[in-house]
Protein backbone atom coordinates (compact mmCIF):
# COMPACT_ATOMS: atom_id res chain seq x y z
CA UNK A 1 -3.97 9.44 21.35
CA UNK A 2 -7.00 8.66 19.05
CA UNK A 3 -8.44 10.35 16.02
CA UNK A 4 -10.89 12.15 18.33
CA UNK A 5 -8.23 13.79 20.25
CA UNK A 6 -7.33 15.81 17.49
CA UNK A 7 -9.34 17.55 15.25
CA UNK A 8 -9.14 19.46 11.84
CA UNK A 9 -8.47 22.83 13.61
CA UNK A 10 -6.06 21.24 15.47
CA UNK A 11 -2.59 23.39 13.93
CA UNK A 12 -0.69 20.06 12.60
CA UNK A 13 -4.39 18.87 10.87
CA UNK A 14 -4.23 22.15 9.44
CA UNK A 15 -0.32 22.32 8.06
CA UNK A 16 -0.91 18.76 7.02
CA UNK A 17 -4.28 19.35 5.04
CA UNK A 18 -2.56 22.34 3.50
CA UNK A 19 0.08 20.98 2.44
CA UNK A 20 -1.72 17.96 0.99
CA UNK A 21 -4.26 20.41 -0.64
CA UNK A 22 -1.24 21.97 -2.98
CA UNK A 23 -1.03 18.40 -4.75
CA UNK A 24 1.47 16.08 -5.36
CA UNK A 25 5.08 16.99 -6.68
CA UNK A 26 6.73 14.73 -8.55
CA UNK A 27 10.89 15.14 -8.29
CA UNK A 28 13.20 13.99 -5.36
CA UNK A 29 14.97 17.30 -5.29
CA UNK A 30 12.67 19.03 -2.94
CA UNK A 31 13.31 15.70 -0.84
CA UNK A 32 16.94 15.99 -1.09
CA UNK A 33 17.30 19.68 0.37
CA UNK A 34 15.07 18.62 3.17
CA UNK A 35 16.72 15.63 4.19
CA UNK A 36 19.91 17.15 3.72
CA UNK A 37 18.72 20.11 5.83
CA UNK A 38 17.64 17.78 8.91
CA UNK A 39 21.47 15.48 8.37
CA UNK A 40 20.42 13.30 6.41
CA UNK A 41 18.59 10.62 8.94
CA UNK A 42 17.87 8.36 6.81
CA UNK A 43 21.53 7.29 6.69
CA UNK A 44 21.86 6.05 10.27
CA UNK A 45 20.08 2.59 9.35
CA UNK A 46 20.37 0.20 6.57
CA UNK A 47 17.14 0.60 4.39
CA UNK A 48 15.38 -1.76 2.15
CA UNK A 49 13.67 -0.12 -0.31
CA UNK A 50 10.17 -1.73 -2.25
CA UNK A 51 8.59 -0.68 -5.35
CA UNK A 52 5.99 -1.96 -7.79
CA UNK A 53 2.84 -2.09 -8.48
CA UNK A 54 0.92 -4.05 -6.89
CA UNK A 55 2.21 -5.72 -3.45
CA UNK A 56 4.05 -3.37 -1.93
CA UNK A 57 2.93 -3.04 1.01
CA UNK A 58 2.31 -6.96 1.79
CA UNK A 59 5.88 -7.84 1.12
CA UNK A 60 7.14 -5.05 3.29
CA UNK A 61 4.90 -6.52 5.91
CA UNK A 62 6.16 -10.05 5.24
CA UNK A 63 10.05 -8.79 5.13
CA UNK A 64 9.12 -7.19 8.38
CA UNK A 65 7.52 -10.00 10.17
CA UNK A 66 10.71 -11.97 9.21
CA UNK A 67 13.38 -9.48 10.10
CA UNK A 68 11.79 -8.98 14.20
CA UNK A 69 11.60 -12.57 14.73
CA UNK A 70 14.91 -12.50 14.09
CA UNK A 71 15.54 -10.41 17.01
CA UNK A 72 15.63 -6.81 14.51
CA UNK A 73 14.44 -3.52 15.34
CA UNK A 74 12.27 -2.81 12.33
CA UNK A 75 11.20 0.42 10.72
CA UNK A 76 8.59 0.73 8.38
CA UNK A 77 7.29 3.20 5.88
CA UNK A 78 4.84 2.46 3.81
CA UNK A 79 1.50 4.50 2.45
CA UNK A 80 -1.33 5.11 2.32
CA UNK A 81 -3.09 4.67 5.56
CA UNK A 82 -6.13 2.35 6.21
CA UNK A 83 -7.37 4.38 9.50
CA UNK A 84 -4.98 5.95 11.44
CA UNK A 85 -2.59 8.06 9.87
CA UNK A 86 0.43 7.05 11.93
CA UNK A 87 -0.13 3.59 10.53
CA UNK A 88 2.69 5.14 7.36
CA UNK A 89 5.42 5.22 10.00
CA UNK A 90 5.80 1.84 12.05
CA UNK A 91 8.56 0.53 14.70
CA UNK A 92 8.64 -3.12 15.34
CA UNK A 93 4.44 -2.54 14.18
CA UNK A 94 3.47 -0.07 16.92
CA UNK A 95 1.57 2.86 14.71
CA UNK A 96 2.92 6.43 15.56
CA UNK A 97 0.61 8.37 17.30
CA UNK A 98 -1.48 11.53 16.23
CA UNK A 99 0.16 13.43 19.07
CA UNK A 100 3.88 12.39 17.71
CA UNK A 101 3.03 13.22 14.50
CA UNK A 102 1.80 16.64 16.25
CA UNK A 103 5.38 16.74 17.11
CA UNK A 104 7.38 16.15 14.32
CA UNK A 105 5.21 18.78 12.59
CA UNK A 106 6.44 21.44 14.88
CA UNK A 107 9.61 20.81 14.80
CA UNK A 108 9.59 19.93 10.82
CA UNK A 109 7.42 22.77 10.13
CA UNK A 110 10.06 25.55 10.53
CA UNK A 111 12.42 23.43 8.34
CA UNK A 112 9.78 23.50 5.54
CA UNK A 113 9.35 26.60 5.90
CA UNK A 114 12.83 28.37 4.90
CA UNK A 115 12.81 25.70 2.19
CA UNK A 116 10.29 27.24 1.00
CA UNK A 117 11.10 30.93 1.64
CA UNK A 118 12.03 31.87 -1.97
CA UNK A 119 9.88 29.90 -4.14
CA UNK A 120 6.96 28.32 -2.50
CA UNK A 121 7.13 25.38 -5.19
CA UNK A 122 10.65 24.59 -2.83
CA UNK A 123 8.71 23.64 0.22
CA UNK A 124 7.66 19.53 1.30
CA UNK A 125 4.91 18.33 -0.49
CA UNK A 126 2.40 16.09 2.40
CA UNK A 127 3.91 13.03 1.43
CA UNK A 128 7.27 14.33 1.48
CA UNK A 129 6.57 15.73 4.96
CA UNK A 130 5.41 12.39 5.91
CA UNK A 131 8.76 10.19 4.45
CA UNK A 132 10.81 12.67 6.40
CA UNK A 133 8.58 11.75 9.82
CA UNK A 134 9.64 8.38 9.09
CA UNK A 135 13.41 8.78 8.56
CA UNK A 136 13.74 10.94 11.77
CA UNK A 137 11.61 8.54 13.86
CA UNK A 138 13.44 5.62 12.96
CA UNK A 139 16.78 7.61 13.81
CA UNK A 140 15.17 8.23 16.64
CA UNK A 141 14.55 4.99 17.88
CA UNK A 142 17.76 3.36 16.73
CA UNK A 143 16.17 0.52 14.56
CA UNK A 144 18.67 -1.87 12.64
CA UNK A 145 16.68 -1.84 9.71
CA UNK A 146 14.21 0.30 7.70
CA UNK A 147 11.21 -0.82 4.59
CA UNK A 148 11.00 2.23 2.85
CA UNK A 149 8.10 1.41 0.53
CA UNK A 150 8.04 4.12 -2.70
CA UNK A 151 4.35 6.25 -2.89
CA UNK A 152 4.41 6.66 -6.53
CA UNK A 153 6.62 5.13 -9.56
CA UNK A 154 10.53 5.12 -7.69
CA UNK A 155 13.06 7.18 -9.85
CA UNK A 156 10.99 10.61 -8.83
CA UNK A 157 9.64 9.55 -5.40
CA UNK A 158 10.46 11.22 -2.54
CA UNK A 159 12.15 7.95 -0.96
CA UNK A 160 14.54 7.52 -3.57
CA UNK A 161 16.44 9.86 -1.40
CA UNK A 162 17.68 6.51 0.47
CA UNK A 163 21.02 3.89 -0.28
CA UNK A 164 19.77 1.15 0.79
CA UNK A 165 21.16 -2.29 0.97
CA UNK A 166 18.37 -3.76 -1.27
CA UNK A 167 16.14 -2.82 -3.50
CA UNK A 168 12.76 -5.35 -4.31
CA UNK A 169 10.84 -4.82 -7.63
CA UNK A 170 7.19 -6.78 -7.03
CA UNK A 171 5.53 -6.46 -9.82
CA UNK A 172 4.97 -3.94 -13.13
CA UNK A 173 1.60 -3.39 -14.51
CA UNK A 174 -0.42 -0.80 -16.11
CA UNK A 175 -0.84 1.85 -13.30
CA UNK A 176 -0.60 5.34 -12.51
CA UNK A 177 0.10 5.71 -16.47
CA UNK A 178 -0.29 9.40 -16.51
CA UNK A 179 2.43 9.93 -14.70
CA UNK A 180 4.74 6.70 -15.29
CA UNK A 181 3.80 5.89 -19.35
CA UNK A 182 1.53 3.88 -21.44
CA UNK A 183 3.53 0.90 -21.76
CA UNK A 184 5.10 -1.67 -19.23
CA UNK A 185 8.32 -0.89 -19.84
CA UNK A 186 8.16 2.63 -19.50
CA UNK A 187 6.46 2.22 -15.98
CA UNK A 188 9.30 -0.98 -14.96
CA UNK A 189 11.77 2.14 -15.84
CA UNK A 190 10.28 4.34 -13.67
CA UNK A 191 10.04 1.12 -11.19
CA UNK A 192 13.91 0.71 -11.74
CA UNK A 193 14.40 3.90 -10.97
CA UNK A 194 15.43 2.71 -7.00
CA UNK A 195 18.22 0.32 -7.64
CA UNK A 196 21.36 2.06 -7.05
CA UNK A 197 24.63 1.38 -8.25
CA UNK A 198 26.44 -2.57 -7.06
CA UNK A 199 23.52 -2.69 -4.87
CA UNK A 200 21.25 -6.22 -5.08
CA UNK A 201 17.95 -5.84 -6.39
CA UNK A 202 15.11 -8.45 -6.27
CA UNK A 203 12.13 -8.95 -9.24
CA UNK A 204 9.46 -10.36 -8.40
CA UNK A 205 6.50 -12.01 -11.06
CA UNK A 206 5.88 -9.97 -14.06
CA UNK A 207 5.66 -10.02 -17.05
CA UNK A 208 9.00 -10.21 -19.55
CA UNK A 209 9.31 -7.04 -20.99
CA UNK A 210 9.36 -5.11 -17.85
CA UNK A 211 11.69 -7.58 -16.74
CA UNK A 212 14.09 -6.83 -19.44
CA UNK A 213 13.81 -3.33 -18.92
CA UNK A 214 14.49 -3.91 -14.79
CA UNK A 215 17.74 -6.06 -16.09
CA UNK A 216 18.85 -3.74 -19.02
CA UNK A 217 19.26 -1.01 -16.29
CA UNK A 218 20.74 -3.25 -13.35
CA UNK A 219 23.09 -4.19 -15.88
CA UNK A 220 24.31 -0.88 -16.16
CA UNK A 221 24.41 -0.23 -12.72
CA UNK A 222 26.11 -3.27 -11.75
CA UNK A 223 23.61 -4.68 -10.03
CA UNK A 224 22.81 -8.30 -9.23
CA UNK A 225 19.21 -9.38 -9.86
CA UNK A 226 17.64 -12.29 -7.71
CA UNK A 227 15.02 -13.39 -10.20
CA UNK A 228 11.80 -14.24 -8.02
CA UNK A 229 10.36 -16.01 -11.26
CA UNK A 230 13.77 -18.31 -11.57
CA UNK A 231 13.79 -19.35 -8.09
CA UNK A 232 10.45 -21.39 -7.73
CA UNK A 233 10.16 -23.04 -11.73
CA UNK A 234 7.30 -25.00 -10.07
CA UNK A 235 5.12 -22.20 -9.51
CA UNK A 236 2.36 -21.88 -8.27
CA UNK A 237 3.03 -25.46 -7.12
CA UNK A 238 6.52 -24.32 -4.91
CA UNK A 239 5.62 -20.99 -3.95
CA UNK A 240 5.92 -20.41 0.07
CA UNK A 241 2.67 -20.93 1.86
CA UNK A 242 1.46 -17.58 4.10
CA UNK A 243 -1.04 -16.73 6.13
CA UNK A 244 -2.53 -13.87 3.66
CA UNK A 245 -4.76 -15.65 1.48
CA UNK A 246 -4.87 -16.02 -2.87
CA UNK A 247 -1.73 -16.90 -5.44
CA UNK A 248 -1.09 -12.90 -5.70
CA UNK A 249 0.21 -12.88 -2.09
CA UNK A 250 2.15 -16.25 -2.22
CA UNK A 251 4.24 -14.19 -4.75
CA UNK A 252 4.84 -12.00 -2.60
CA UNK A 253 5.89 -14.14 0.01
CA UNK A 254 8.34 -15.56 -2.33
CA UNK A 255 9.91 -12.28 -3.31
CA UNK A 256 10.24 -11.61 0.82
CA UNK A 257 11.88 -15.21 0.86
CA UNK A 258 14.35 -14.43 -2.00
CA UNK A 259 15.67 -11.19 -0.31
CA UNK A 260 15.95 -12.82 3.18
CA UNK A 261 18.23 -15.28 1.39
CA UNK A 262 20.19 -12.45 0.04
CA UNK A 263 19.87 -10.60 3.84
CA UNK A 264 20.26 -14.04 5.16
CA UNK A 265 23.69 -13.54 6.69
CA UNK A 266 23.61 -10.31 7.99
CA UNK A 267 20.33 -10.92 10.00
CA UNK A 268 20.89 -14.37 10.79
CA UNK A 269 17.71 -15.51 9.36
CA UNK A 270 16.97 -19.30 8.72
CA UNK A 271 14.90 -21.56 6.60
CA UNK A 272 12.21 -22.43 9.49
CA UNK A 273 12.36 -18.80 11.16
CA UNK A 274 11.56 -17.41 7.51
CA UNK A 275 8.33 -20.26 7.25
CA UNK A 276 6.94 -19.15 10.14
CA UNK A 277 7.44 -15.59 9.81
CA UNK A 278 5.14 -16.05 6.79
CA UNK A 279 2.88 -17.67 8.67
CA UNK A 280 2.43 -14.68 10.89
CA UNK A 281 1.97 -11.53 8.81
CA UNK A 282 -0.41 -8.93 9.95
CA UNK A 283 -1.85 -6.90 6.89
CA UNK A 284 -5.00 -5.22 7.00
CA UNK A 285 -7.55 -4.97 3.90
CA UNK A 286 -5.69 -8.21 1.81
CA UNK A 287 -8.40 -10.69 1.44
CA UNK A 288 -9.39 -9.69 5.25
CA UNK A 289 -11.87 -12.20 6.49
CA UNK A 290 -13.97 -10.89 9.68
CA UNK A 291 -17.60 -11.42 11.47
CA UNK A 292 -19.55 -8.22 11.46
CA UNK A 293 -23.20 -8.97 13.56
CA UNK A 294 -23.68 -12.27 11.72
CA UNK A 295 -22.22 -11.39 8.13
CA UNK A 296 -18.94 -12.57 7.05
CA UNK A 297 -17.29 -9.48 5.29
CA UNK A 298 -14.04 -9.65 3.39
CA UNK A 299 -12.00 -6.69 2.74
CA UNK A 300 -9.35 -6.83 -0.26
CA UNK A 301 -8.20 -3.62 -2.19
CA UNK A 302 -8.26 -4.24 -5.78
CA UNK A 303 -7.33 -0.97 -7.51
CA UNK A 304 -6.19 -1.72 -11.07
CA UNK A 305 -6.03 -4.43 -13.80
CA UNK A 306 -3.45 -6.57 -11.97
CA UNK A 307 -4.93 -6.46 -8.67
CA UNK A 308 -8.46 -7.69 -10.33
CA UNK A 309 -6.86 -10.58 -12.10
CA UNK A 310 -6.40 -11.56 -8.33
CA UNK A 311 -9.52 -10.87 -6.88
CA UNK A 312 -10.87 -12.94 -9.82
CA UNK A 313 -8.95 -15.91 -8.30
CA UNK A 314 -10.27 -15.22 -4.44
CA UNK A 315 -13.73 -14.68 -5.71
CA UNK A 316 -13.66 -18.20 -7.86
CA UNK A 317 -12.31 -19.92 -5.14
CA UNK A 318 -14.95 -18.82 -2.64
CA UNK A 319 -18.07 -19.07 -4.71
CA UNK A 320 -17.28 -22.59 -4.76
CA UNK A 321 -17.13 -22.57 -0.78
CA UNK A 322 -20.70 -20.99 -0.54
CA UNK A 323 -23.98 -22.17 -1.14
CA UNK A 324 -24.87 -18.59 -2.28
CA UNK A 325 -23.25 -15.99 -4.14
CA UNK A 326 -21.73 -13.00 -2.28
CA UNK A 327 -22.62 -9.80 -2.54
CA UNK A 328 -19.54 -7.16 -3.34
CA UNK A 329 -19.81 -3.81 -2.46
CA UNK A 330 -17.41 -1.90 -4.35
CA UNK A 331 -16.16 1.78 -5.63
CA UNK A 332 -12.29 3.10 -6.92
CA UNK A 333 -10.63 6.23 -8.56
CA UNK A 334 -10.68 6.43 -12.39
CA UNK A 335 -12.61 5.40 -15.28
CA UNK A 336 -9.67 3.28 -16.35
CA UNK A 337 -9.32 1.14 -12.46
CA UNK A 338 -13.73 0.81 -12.87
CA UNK A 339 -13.45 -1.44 -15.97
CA UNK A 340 -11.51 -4.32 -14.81
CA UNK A 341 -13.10 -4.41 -11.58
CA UNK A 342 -16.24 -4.46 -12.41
CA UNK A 343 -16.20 -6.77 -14.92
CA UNK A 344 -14.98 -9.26 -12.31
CA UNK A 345 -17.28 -8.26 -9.57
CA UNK A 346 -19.91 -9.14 -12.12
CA UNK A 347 -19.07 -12.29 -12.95
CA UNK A 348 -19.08 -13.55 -8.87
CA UNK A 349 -21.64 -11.22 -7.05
CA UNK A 350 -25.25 -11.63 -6.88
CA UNK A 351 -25.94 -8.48 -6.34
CA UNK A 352 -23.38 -5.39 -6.39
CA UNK A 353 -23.38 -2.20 -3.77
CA UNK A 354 -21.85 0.66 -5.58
CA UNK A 355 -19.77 3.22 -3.45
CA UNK A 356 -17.98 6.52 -3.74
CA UNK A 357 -14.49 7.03 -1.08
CA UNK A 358 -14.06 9.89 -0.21
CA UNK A 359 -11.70 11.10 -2.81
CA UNK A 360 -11.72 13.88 -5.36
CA UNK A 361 -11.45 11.05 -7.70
CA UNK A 362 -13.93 8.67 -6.66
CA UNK A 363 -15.45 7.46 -9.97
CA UNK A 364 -18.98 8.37 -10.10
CA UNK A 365 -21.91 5.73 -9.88
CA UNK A 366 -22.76 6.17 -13.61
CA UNK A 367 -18.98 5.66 -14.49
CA UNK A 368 -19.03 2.62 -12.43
CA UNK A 369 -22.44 1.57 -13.55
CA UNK A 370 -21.31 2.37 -17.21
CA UNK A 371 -18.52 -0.49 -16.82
CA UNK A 372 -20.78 -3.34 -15.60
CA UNK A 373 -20.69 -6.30 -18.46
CA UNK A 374 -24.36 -5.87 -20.22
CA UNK A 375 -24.81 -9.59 -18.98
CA UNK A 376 -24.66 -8.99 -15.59
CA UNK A 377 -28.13 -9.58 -13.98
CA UNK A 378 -27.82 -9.04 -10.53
CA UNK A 379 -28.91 -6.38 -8.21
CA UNK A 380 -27.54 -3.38 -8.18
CA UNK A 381 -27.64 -0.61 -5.01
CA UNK A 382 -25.93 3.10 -5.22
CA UNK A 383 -25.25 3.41 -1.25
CA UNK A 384 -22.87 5.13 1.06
CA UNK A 385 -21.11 4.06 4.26
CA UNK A 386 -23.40 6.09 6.42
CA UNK A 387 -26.68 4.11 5.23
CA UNK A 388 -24.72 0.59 5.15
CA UNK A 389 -23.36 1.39 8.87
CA UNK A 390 -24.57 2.72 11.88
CA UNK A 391 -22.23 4.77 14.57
CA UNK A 392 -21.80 1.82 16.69
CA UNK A 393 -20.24 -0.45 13.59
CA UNK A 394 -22.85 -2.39 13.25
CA UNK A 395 -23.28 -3.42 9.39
CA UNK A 396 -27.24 -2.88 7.88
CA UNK A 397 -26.83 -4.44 5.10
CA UNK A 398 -27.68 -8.51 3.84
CA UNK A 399 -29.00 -10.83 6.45
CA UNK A 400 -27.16 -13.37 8.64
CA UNK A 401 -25.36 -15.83 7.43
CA UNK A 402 -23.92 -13.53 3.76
CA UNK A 403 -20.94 -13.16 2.97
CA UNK A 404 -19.97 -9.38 1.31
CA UNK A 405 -16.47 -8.20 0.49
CA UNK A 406 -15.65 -5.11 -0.09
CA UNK A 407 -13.07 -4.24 -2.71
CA UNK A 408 -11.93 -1.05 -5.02
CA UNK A 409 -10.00 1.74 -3.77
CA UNK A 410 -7.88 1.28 -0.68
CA UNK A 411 -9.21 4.16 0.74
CA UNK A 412 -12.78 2.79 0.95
CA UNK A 413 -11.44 -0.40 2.81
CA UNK A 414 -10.17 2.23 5.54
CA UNK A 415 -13.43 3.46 5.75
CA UNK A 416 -15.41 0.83 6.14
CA UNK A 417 -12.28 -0.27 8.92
CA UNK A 418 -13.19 2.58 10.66
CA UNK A 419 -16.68 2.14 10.99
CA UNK A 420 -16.33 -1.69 12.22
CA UNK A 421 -13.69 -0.07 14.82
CA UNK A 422 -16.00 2.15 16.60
CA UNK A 423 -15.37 5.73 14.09
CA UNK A 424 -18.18 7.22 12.72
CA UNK A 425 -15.75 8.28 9.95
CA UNK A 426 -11.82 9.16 9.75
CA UNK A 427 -11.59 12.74 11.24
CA UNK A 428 -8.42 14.89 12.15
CA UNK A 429 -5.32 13.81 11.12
CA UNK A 430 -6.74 10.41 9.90
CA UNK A 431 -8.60 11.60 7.40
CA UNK A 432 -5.52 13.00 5.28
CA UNK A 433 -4.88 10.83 2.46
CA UNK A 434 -2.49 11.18 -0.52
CA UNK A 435 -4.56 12.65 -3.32
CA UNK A 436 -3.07 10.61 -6.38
């Protein structure tokens, strides 16, 4: 069932936007009772579990494009969404639809509910509601393996209700710092917070004091660490190649190729069907190259310091591909996520298209304006999706032959997705988006 089949009145739009409209709630305790209350499904399947900061969601992609061409049912849970909401809750890649999700909601609703019954403050948060869709629907459909990706931080996220059989660090940078600290390793203990006790844990690329912290407290727990960094000495130079483009996502690819040697038995995986599961990932909005009526757009979310030290990269290597600069069209949440990208969209762009998601947060235009460099002399256009795109898709903006990528939040890549794919605009259950 599409978007259009359901709308906002619809009764699980409704439960879902209210419960999403209460906030976030930090704590796995909540998470706990309700798991516990529904026996515990996320027990009936090993689980790999993935924090970090940035790349998250590509190496739970990678991992999974590996593990089903090895013959695995694979479960994955990962957030947010780029258009559809059941895009969070993947088997073997086929998105849930809107009229499952309808589903669990009734029968999860009632659950909730009596959770809630004496203190309303008891009762699933949205993206607790949404982690327990997951565990029940990959229960449901038997899979031999779950990625469980964390939403926020990992010692108080609603996954870290799972024992999995490995946990995968990515990366630690400064993030989220309101909620996870200041400092890097305050956030790689909040990171850390997922590996469990004589259970192996991989680290991916960062930087040495986080790393510390990660191996301070897998000491402790008596946890191996597979070292991401110690594997390939050569890098960039022996990093596995993939299909998803820039140095960021090679990285990633390695810390997928470190835990399949540490799944490597269990799954039966191999050297060459590991290679060309890389070869093969399907990730939306990562360096996304399409044609849109002449243009070549590029969609890569870039939504703090870390991720613009790798758009930097992309954009530098495709300037010197193009006989003219590229326009980027651009917008993200927070003062503090505006700074770094703009200064880098500055230094590539000819001209720059400033745009607001459609987020509570969405950094204003003078916010985002205020963090262009003072040298930056190119054009510069306030705009919104409904000027840039008509109903059809069809993309207003430059002339034939540009090139324009759109970067920032995450959440404007899925809006601009769902334009090219035929939506006005997300509607109904779509639309509901983790407001953090």
């Amino acid at each position: 069932m599409s978007s259009s089949d359901l709308t906002d009145s619809f009764p699980a739009a409704e439960y879902l936007f209210s419960l999403r409209n209460r906030g976030a709630k930090f704590g796995i305790e909540r998470m706990q009772a309700f798991v516990q209350a529904l026996g515990n499904p996320e027990c009936e399947y090993p689980v790999i579990h993935v924090a970090g900061t940035n790349g998250k969601g590509s190496t739970c992609a990678m991992l999974e494009s590996i593990l089903r061409k090895s013959g695995a049912k694979v479960g994955m849970l990962t957030s947010p969404h780029l258009v559809q909401l059941g895009e969070r809750i993947q088997v073997d890649r086929q998105v849930t639809s809107n009229r499952e999700i309808a589903d669990f909601v009734e029968f999860l609703k009632p659950v909730a509910d009596e959770l809630g019954e004496g203190n309303a403050d008891d009762a699933p948060s949205f993206f607790e509601m949404m982690t327990a869709m997951g565990f029940l629907l990959f229960a449901r459909e038997k899979v031999d393996v779950a990625l469980v990706e964390t939403g926020l931080g990992g010692r108080l996220d609603a996954s870290n209700v799972v024992s999995p059989i490995l946990s995968i660090i990515t990366s630690i940078g400064l993030d989220h710092v309101a909620q996870l600290g200041n400092d890097l390793p305050s956030i790689a203990t909040e990171k850390a917070g997922i590996i469990k006790n004589q259970v192996p844990v991989v680290v991916g690329c960062m930087p040495e004091s986080a790393k510390n912290t990660i191996q301070a407290l897998a000491n402790k727990r008596e946890a191996r660490v597979f070292d991401v960094e110690a594997a390939f000495p050569e890098a960039p130079n022996d990093l596995p190649q993939t299909n998803l483009e820039g140095t960021f996502q090679r990285w990633n690819a390695a810390s997928a190729q470190v835990a399949s040697l540490v799944l490597k038995e269990r799954f039966g995986l191999t050297d060459s069907l590991v290679s060309k599961a890389l070869q093969e990932v399907e990730w939306e909005g990562r360096w996304q190259r399409m044609q849109v009526n002449g243009r070549t757009l590029i969609l890569d979310a870039t939504h703090n310091e870390e991720g613009a030290s790798a758009l930097d990269e992309n954009l530098a290597k495709l300037v010197k591909c193009l006989e003219k600069k590229p326009w980027v069209l651009t917008g993200t949440l927070g003062e503090e996520r505006a700074r770094p990208l703009m200064t880098v969209a500055a230094k590539w762009a000819r001209g720059i298209v400033l745009l607001r998601p459609n987020q509570p947060r969405a950094c204003p235009f003078e916010i985002l304006e205020g963090a262009l460099p003072k040298t930056f002399s190119g054009e510069l256009v306030r705009s919104t999706l409904d000027e840039l795109f008509s109903d059809e898709g069809t993309l207003n903006f430059g002339s034939a032959g540009d090139t324009l990528v759109v970067t920032g939040s995450i959440y404007l890549l899925g809006e601009v997705l769902a334009r090219i794919k035929g939506h006005s605009a997300p509607r109904g259950l779509d639309v509901l988006q983790d407001w953090v």
